[in-house]
N, C-alpha and C. Protein backbone atom coordinates (compact mmCIF):
# COMPACT_ATOMS: atom_id res chain seq x y z
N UNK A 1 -65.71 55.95 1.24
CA UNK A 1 -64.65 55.56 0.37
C UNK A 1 -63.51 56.56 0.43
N UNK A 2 -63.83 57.98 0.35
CA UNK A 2 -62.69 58.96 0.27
C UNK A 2 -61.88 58.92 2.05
N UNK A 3 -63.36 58.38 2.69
CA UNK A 3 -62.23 58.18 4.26
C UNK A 3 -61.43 57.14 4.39
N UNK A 4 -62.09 56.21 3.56
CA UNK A 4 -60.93 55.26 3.30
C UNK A 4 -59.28 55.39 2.67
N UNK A 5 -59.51 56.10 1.89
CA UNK A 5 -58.59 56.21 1.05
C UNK A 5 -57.37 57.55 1.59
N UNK A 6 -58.22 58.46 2.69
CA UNK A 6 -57.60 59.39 3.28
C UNK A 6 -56.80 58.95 4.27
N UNK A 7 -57.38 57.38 5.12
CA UNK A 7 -56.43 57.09 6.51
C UNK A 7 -55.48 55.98 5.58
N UNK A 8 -55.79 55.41 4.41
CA UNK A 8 -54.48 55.02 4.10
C UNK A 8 -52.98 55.71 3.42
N UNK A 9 -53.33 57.05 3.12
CA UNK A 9 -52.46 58.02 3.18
C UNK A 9 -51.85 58.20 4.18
N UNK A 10 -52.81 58.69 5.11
CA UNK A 10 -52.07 58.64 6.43
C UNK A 10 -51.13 57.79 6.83
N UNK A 11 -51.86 56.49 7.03
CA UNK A 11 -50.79 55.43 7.81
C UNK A 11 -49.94 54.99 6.20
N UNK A 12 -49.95 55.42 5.26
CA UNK A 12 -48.01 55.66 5.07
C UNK A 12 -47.63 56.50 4.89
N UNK A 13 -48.29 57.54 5.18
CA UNK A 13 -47.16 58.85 5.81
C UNK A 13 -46.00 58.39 6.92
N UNK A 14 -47.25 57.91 7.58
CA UNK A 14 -47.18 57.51 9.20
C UNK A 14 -45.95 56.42 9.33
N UNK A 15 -45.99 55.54 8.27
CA UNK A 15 -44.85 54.14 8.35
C UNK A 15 -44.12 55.10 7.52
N UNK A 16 -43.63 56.04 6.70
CA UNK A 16 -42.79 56.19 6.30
C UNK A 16 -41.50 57.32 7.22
N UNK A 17 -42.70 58.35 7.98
CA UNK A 17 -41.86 58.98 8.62
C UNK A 17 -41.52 57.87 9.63
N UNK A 18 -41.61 56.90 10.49
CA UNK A 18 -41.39 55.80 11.34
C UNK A 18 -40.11 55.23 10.84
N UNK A 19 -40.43 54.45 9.91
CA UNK A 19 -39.21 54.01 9.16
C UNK A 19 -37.98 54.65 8.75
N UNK A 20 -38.09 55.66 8.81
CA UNK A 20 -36.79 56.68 8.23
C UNK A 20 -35.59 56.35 8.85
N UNK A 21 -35.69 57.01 10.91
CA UNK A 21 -35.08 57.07 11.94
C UNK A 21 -34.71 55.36 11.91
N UNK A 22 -35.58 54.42 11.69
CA UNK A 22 -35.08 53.17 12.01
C UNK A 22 -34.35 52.88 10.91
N UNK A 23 -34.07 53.46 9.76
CA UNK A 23 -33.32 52.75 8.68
C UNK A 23 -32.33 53.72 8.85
N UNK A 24 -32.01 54.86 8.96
CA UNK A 24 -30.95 55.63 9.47
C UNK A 24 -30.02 54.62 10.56
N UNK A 25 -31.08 54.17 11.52
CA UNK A 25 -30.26 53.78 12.46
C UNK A 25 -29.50 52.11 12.17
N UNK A 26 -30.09 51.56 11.57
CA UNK A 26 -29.63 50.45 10.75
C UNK A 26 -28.63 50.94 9.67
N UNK A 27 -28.71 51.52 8.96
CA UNK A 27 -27.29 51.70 8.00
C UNK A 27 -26.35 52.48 9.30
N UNK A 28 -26.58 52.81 10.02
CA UNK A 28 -25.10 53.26 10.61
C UNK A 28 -24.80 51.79 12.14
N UNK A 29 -25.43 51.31 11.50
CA UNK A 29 -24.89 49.81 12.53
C UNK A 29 -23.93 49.36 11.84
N UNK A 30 -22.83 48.54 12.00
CA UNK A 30 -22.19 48.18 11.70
C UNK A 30 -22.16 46.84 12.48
N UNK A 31 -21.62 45.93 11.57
CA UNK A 31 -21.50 44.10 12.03
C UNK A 31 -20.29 44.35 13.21
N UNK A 32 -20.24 43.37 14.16
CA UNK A 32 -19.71 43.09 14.96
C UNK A 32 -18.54 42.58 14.50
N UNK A 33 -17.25 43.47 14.44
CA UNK A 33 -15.99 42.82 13.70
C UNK A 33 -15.28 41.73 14.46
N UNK A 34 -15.57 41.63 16.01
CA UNK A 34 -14.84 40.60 16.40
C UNK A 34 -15.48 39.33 16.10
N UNK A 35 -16.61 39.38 16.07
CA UNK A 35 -17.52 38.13 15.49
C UNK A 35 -17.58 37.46 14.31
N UNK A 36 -17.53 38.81 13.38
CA UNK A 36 -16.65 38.51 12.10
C UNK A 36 -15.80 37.76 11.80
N UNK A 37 -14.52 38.43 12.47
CA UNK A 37 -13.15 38.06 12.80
C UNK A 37 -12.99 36.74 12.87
N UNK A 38 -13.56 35.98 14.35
CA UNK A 38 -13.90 34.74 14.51
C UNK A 38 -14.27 33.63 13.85
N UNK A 39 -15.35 34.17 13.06
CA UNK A 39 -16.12 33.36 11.89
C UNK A 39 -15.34 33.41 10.74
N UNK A 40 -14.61 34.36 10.47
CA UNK A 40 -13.56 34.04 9.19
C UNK A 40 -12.88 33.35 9.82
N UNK A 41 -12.08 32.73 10.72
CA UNK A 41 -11.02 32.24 11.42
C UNK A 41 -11.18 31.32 11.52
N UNK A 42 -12.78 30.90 11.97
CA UNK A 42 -13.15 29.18 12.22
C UNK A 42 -13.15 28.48 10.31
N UNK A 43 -13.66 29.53 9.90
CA UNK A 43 -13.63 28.95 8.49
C UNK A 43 -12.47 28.88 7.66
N UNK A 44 -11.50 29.37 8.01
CA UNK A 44 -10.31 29.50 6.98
C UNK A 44 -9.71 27.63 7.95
N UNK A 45 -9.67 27.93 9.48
CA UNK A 45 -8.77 27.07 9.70
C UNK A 45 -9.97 25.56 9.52
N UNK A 46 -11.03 25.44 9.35
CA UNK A 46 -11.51 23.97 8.39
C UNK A 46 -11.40 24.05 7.52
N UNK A 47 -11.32 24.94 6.79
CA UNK A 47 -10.67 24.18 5.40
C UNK A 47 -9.46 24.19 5.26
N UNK A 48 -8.57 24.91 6.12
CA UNK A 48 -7.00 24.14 6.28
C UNK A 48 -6.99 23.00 6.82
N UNK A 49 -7.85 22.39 7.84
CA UNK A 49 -7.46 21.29 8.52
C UNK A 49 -8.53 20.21 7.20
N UNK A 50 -9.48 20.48 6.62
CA UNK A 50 -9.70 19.77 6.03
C UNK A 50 -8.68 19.40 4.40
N UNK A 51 -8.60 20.84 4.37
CA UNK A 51 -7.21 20.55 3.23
C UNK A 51 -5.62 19.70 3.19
N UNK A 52 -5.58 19.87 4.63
CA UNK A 52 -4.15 20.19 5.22
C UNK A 52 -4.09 18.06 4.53
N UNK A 53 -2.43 18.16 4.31
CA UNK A 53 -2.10 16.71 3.52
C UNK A 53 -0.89 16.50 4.84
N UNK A 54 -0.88 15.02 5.49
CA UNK A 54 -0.59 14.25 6.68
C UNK A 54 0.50 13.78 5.66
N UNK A 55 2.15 14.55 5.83
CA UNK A 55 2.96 13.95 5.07
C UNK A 55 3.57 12.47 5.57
N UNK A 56 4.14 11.53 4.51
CA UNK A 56 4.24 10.38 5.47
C UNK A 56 5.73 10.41 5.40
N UNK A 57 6.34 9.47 6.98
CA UNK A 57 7.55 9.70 6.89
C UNK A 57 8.51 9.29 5.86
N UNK A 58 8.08 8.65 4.87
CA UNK A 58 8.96 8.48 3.57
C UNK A 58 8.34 9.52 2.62
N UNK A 59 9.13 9.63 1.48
CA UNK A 59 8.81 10.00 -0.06
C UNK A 59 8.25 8.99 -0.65
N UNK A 60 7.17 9.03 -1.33
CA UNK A 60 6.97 7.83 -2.52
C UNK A 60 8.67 7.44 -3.21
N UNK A 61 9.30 8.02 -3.19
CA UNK A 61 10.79 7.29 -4.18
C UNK A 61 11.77 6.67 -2.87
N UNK A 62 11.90 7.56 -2.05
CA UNK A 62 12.54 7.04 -1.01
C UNK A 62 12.08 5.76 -0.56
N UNK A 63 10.64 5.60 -0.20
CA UNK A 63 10.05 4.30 0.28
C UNK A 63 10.58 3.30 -0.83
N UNK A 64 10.21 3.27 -2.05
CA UNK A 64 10.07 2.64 -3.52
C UNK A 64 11.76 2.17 -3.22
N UNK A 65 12.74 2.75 -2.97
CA UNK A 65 14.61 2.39 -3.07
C UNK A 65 14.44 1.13 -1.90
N UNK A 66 13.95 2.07 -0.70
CA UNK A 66 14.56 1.34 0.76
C UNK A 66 13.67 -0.16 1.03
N UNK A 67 12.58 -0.54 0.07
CA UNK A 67 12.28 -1.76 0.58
C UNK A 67 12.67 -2.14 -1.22
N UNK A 68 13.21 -1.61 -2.05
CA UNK A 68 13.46 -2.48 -2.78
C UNK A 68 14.70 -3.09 -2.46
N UNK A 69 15.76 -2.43 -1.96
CA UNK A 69 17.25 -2.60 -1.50
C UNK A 69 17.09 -3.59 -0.50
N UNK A 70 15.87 -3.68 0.68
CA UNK A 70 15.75 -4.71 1.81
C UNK A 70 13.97 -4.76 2.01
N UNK A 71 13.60 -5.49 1.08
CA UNK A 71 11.85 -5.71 1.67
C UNK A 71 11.66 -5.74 2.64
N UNK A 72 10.31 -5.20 3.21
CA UNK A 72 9.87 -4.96 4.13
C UNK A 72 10.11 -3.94 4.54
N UNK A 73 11.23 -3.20 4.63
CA UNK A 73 11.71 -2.07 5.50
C UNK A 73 11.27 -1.25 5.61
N UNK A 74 10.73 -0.44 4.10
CA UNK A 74 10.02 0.71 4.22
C UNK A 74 8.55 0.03 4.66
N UNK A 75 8.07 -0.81 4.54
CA UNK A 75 6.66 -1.18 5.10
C UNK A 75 6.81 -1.23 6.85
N UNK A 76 7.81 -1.25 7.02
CA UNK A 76 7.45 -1.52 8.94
C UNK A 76 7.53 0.47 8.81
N UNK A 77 8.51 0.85 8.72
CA UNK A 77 8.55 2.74 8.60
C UNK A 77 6.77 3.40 8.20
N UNK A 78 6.57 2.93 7.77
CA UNK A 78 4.96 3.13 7.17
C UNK A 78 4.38 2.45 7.94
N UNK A 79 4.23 1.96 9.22
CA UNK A 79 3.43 1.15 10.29
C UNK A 79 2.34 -0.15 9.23
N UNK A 80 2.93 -0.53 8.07
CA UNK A 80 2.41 -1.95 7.56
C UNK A 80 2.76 -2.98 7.92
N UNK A 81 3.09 -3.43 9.08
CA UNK A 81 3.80 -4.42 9.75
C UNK A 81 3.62 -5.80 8.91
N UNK A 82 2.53 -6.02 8.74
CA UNK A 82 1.50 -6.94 8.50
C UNK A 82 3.01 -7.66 6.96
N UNK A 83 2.92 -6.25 5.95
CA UNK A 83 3.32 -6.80 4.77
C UNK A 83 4.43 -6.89 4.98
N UNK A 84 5.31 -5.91 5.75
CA UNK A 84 6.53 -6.39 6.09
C UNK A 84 7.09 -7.60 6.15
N UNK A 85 6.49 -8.38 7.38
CA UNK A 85 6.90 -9.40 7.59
C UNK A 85 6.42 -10.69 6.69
N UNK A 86 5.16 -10.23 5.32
CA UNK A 86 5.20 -10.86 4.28
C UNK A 86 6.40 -10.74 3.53
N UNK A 87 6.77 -9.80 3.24
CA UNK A 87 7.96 -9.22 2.36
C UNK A 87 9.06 -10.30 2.69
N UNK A 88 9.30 -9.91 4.02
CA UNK A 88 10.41 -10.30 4.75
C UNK A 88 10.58 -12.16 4.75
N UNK A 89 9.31 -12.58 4.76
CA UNK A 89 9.26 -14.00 4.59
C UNK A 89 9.75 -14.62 3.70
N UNK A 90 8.86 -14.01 2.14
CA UNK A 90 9.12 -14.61 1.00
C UNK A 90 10.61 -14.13 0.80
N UNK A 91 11.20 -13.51 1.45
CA UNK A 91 13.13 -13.11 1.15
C UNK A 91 13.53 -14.16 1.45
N UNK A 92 13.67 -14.54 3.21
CA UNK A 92 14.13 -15.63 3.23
C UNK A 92 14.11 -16.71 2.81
N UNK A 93 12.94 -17.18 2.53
CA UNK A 93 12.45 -18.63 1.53
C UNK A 93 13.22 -18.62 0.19
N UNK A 94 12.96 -17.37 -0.54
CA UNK A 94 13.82 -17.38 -1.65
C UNK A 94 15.14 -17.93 -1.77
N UNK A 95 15.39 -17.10 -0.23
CA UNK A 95 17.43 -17.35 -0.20
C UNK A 95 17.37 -18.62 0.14
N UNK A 96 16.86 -19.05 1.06
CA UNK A 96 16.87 -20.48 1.68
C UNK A 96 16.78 -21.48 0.30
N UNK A 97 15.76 -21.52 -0.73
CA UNK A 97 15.62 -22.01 -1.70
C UNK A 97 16.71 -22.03 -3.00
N UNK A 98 16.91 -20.79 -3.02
CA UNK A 98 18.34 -20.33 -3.75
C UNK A 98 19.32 -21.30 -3.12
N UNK A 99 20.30 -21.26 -1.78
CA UNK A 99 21.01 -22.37 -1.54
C UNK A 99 20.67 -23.23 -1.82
N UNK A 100 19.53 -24.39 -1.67
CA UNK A 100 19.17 -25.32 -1.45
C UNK A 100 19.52 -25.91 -2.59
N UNK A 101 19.05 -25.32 -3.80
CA UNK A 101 19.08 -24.97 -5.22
C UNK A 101 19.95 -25.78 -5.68
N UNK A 102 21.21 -24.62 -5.75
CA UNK A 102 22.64 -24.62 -5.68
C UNK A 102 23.52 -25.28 -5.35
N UNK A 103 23.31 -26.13 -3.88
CA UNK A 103 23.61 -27.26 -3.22
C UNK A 103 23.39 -28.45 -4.64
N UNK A 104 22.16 -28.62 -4.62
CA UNK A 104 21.54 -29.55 -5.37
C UNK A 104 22.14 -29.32 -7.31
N UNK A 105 22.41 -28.37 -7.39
CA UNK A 105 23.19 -28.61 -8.84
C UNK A 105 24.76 -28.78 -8.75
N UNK A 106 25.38 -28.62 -7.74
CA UNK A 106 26.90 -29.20 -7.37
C UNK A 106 26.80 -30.55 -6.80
N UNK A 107 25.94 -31.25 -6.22
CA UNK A 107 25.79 -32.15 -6.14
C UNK A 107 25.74 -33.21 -7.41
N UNK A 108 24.90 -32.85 -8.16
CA UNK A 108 24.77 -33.34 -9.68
C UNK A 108 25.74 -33.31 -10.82
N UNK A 109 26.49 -31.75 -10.77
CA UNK A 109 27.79 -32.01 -11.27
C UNK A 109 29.04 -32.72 -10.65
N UNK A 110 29.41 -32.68 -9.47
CA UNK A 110 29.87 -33.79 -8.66
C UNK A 110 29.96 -35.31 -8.91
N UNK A 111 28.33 -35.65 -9.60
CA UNK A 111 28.00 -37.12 -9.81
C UNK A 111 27.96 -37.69 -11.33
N UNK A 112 28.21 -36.36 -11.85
CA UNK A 112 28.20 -36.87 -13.78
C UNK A 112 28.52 -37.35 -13.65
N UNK A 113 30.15 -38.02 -13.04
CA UNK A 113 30.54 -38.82 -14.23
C UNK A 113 30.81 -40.42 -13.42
N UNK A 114 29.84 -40.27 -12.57
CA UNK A 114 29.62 -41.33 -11.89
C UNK A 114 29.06 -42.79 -12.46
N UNK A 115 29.72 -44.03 -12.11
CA UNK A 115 28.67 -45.40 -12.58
C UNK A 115 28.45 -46.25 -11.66
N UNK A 116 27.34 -46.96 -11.74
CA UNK A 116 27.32 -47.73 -10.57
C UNK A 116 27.49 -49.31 -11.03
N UNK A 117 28.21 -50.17 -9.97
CA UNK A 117 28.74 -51.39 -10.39
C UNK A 117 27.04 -51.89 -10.37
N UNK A 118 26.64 -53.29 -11.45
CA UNK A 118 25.88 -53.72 -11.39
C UNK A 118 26.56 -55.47 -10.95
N UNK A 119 27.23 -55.91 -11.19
CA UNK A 119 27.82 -56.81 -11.79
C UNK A 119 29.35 -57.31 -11.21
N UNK A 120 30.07 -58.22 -10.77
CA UNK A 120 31.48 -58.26 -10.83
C UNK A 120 31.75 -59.25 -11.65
N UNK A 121 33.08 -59.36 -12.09
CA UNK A 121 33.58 -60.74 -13.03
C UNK A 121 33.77 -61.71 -12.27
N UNK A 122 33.41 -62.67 -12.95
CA UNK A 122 33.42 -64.41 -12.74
C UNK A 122 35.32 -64.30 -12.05
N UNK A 123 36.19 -64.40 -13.02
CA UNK A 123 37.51 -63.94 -12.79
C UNK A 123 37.58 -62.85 -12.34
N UNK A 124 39.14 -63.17 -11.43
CA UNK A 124 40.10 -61.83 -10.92
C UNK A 124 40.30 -60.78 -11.61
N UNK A 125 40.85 -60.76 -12.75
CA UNK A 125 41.38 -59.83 -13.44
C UNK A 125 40.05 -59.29 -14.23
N UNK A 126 39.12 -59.64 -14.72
CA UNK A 126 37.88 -58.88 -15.17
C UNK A 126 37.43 -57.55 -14.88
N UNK A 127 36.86 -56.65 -15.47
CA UNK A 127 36.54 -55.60 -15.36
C UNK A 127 35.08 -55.73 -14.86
N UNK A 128 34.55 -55.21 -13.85
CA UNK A 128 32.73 -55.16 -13.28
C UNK A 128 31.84 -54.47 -14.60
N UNK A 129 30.83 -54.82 -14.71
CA UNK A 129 29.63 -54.49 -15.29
C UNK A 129 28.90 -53.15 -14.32
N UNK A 130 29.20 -52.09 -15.78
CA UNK A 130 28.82 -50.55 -14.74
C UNK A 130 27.44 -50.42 -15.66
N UNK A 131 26.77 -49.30 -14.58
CA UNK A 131 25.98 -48.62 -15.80
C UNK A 131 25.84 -46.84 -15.33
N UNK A 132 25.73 -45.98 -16.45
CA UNK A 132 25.73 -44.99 -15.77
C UNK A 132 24.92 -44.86 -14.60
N UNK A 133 25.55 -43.48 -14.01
CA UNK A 133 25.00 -43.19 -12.24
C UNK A 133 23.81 -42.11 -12.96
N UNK A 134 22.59 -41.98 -11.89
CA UNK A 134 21.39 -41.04 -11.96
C UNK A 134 21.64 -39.59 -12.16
N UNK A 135 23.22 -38.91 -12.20
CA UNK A 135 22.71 -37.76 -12.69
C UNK A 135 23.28 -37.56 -14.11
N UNK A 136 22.78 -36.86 -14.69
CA UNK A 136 23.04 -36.69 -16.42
C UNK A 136 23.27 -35.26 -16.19
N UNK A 137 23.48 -34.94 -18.01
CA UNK A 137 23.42 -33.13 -18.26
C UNK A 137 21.79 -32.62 -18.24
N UNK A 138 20.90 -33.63 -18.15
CA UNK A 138 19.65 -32.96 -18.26
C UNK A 138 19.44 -32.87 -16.92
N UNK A 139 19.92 -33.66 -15.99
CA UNK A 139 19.42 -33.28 -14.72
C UNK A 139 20.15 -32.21 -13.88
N UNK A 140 20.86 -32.21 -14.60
CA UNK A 140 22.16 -30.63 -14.40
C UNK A 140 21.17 -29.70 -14.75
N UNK A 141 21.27 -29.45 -15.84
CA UNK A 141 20.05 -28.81 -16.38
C UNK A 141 19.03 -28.24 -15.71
N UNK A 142 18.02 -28.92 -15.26
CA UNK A 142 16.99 -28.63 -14.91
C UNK A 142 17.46 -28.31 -13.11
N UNK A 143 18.30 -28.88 -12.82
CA UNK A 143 18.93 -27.82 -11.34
C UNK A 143 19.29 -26.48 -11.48
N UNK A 144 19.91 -26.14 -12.25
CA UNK A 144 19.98 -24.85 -13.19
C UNK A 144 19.41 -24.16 -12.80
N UNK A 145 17.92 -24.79 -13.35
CA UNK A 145 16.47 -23.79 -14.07
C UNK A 145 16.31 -23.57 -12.75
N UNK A 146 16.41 -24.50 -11.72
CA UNK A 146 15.45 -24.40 -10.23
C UNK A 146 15.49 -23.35 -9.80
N UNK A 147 17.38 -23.16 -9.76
CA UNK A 147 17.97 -22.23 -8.93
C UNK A 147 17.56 -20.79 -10.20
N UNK A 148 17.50 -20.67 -11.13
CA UNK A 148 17.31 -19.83 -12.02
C UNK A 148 15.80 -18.91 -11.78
N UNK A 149 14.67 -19.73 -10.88
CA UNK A 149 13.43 -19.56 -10.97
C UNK A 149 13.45 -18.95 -9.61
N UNK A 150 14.37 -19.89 -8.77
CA UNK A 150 14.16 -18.86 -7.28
C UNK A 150 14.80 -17.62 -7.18
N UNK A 151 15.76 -17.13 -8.03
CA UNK A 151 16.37 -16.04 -8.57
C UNK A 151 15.30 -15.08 -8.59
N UNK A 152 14.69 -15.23 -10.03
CA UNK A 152 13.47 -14.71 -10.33
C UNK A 152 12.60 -14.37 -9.29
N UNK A 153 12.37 -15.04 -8.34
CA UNK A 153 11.41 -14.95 -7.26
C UNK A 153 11.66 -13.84 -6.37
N UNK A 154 12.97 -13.98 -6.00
CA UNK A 154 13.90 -12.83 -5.31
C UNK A 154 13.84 -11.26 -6.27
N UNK A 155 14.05 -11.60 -7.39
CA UNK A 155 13.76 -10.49 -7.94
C UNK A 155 12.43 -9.23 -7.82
N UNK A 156 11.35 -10.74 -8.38
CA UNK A 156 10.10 -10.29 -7.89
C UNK A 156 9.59 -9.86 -6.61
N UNK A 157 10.05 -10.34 -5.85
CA UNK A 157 9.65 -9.82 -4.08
C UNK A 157 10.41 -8.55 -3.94
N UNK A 158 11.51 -8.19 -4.60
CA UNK A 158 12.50 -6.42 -4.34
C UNK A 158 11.39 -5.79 -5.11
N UNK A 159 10.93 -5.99 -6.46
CA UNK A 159 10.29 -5.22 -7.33
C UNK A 159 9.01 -4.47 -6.33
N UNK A 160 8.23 -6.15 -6.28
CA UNK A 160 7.23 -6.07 -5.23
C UNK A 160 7.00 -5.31 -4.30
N UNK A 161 7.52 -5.38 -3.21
CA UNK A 161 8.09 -4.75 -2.29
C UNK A 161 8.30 -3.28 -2.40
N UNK A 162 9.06 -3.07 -3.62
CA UNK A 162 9.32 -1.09 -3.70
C UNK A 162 8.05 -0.91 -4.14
N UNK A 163 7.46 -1.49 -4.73
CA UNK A 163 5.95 -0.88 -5.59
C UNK A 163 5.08 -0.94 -4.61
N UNK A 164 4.69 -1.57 -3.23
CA UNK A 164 3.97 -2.12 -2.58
C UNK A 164 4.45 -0.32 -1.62
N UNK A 165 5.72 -0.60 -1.16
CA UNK A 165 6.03 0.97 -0.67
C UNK A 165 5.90 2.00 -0.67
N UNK A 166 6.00 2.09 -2.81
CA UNK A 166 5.98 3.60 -3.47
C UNK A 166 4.03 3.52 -3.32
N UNK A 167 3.56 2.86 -3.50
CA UNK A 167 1.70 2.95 -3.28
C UNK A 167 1.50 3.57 -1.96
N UNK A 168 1.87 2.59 -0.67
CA UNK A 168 1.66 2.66 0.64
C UNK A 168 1.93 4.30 1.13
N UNK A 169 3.14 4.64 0.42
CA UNK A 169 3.24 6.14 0.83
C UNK A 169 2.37 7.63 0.26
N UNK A 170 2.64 7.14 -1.21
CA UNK A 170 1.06 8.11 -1.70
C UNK A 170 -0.19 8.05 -1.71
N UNK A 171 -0.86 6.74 -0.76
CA UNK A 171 -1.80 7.05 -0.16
C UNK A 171 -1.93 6.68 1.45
N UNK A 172 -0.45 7.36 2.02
CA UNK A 172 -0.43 7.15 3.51
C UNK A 172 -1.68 8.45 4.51
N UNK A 173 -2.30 9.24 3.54
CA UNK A 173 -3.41 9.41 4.74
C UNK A 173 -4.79 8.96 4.50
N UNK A 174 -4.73 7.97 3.62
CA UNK A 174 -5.76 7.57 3.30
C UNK A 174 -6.59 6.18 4.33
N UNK A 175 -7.26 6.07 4.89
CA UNK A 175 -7.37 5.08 6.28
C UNK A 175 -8.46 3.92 5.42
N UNK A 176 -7.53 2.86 5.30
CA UNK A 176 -8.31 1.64 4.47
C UNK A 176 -8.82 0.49 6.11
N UNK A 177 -9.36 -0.23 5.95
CA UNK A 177 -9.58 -1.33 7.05
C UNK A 177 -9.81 -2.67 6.26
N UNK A 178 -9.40 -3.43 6.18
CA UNK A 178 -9.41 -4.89 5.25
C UNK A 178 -9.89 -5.97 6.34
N UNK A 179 -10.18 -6.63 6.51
CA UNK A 179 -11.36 -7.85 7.56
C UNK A 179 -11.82 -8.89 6.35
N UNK A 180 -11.51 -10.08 6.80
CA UNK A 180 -12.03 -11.45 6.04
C UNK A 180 -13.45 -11.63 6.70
N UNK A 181 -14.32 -11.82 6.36
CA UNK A 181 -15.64 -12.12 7.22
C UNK A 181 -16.35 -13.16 6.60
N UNK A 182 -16.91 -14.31 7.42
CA UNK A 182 -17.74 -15.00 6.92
C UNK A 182 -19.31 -14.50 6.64
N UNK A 183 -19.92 -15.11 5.49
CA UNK A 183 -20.87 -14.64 4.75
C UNK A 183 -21.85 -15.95 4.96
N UNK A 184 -23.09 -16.03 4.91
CA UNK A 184 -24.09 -17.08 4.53
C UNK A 184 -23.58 -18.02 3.34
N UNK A 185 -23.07 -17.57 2.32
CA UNK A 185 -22.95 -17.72 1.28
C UNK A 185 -20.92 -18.46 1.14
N UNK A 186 -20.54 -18.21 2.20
CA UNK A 186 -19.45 -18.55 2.33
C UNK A 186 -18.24 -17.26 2.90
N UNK A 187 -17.02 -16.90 2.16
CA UNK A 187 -16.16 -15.98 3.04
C UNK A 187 -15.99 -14.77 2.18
N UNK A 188 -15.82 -13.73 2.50
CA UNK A 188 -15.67 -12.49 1.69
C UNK A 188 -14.70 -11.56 2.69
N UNK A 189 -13.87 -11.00 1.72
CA UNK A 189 -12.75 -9.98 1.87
C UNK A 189 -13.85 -8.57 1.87
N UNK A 190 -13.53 -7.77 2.81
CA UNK A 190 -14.42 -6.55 3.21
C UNK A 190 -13.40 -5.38 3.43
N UNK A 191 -13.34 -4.52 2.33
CA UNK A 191 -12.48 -3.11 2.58
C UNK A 191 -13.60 -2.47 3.10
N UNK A 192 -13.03 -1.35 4.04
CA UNK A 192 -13.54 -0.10 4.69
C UNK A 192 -12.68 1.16 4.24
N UNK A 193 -13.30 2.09 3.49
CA UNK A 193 -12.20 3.26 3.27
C UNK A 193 -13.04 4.43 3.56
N UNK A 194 -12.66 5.64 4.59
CA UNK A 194 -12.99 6.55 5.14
C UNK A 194 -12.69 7.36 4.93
N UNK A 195 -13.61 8.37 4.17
CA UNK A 195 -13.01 9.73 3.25
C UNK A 195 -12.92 10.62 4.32
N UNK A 196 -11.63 11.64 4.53
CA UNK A 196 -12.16 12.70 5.69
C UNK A 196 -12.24 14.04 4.97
């Protein structure tokens, strides 16, 4: 038992004088600074590139003016082609509708005060049997409203349009994918959005 207890003295004498020189020689190591260096470098620049914000070529306000002033515009500048030429559609229809409109309530005031012969007199000198003509003040009226509603419409598509812009640009690095797909069950709209 006491020889037992004598060689485990020993062997940590033994590991301690051993260990000394090797822990001496370990605290005067020093890390490899270019390796260091490197590894701070790879890490600062991912989380810049993961931080880093993909400015888009409009401002949210700038976009929001330039397709409210002419829909679509800022959506083709923002590569939305797609809504653009939605934008751009419902403009023309509007205007097209707006004339059409317009046409159609000068036409009607034109015809107030119109009658149509039903009738002539038996005699020469007689006056014909009229009755009023098809347009009235109510049908004035309601030409009015027409042209009044496609107004509105026009309005709504500038509004549209800048809000559709001022969105599109504050989340221009955001990568959406939209796809109609048929389902068993029938058709479903399918967003894809890819966080980076």
């Amino acid at each position: 038992m006491a020889t037992a207890r004598v060689l485990a003295l020993v062997s940590l004498a033994l590991l301690a004088s051993l260990a000394s020189p090797f822990g001496s020689v370990a605290r005067a190591q020093r890390a490899d600074s270019a390796r260091a260096a490197a590894r701070r470098a790879v890490a600062q620049d991912s989380t810049r590139t993961h931080n880093r914000v993909i400015a888009p070529p409009l401002s949210p306000r700038r976009a929001f003016l330039t397709s409210f002033l002419l829909p679509g515009s800022a959506q083709s500048i923002l590569g939305r082609n797609k809504a653009a030429v939605l934008f751009l559609a419902f403009e023309g229809a509007a205007i097209s509708m707006i004339h059409e409109s317009s046409a159609d309530v000068r036409e009607a005031r034109r015809g107030l005060g119109d009658s149509v012969i039903v009738a002539f007199p038996e005699t020469a000198g007689g006056t014909p049997t009229t009755i009023p003509g098809r347009f009235t003040d109510a049908l004035v009226r309601t030409r009015k409203s027409h042209v009044e509603d496609w107004i509105a419409v026009l309005v709504a598509n500038h509004l549209f349009a800048g809000a559709d812009a001022y969105v599109a640009s504050h989340l221009w690095d955001v990568p959406i994918e939209l796809a109609v797909k048929a389902t068993g069950q029938g058709t479903a709209v399918v967003a894809s959005l890819h966080w980076r």
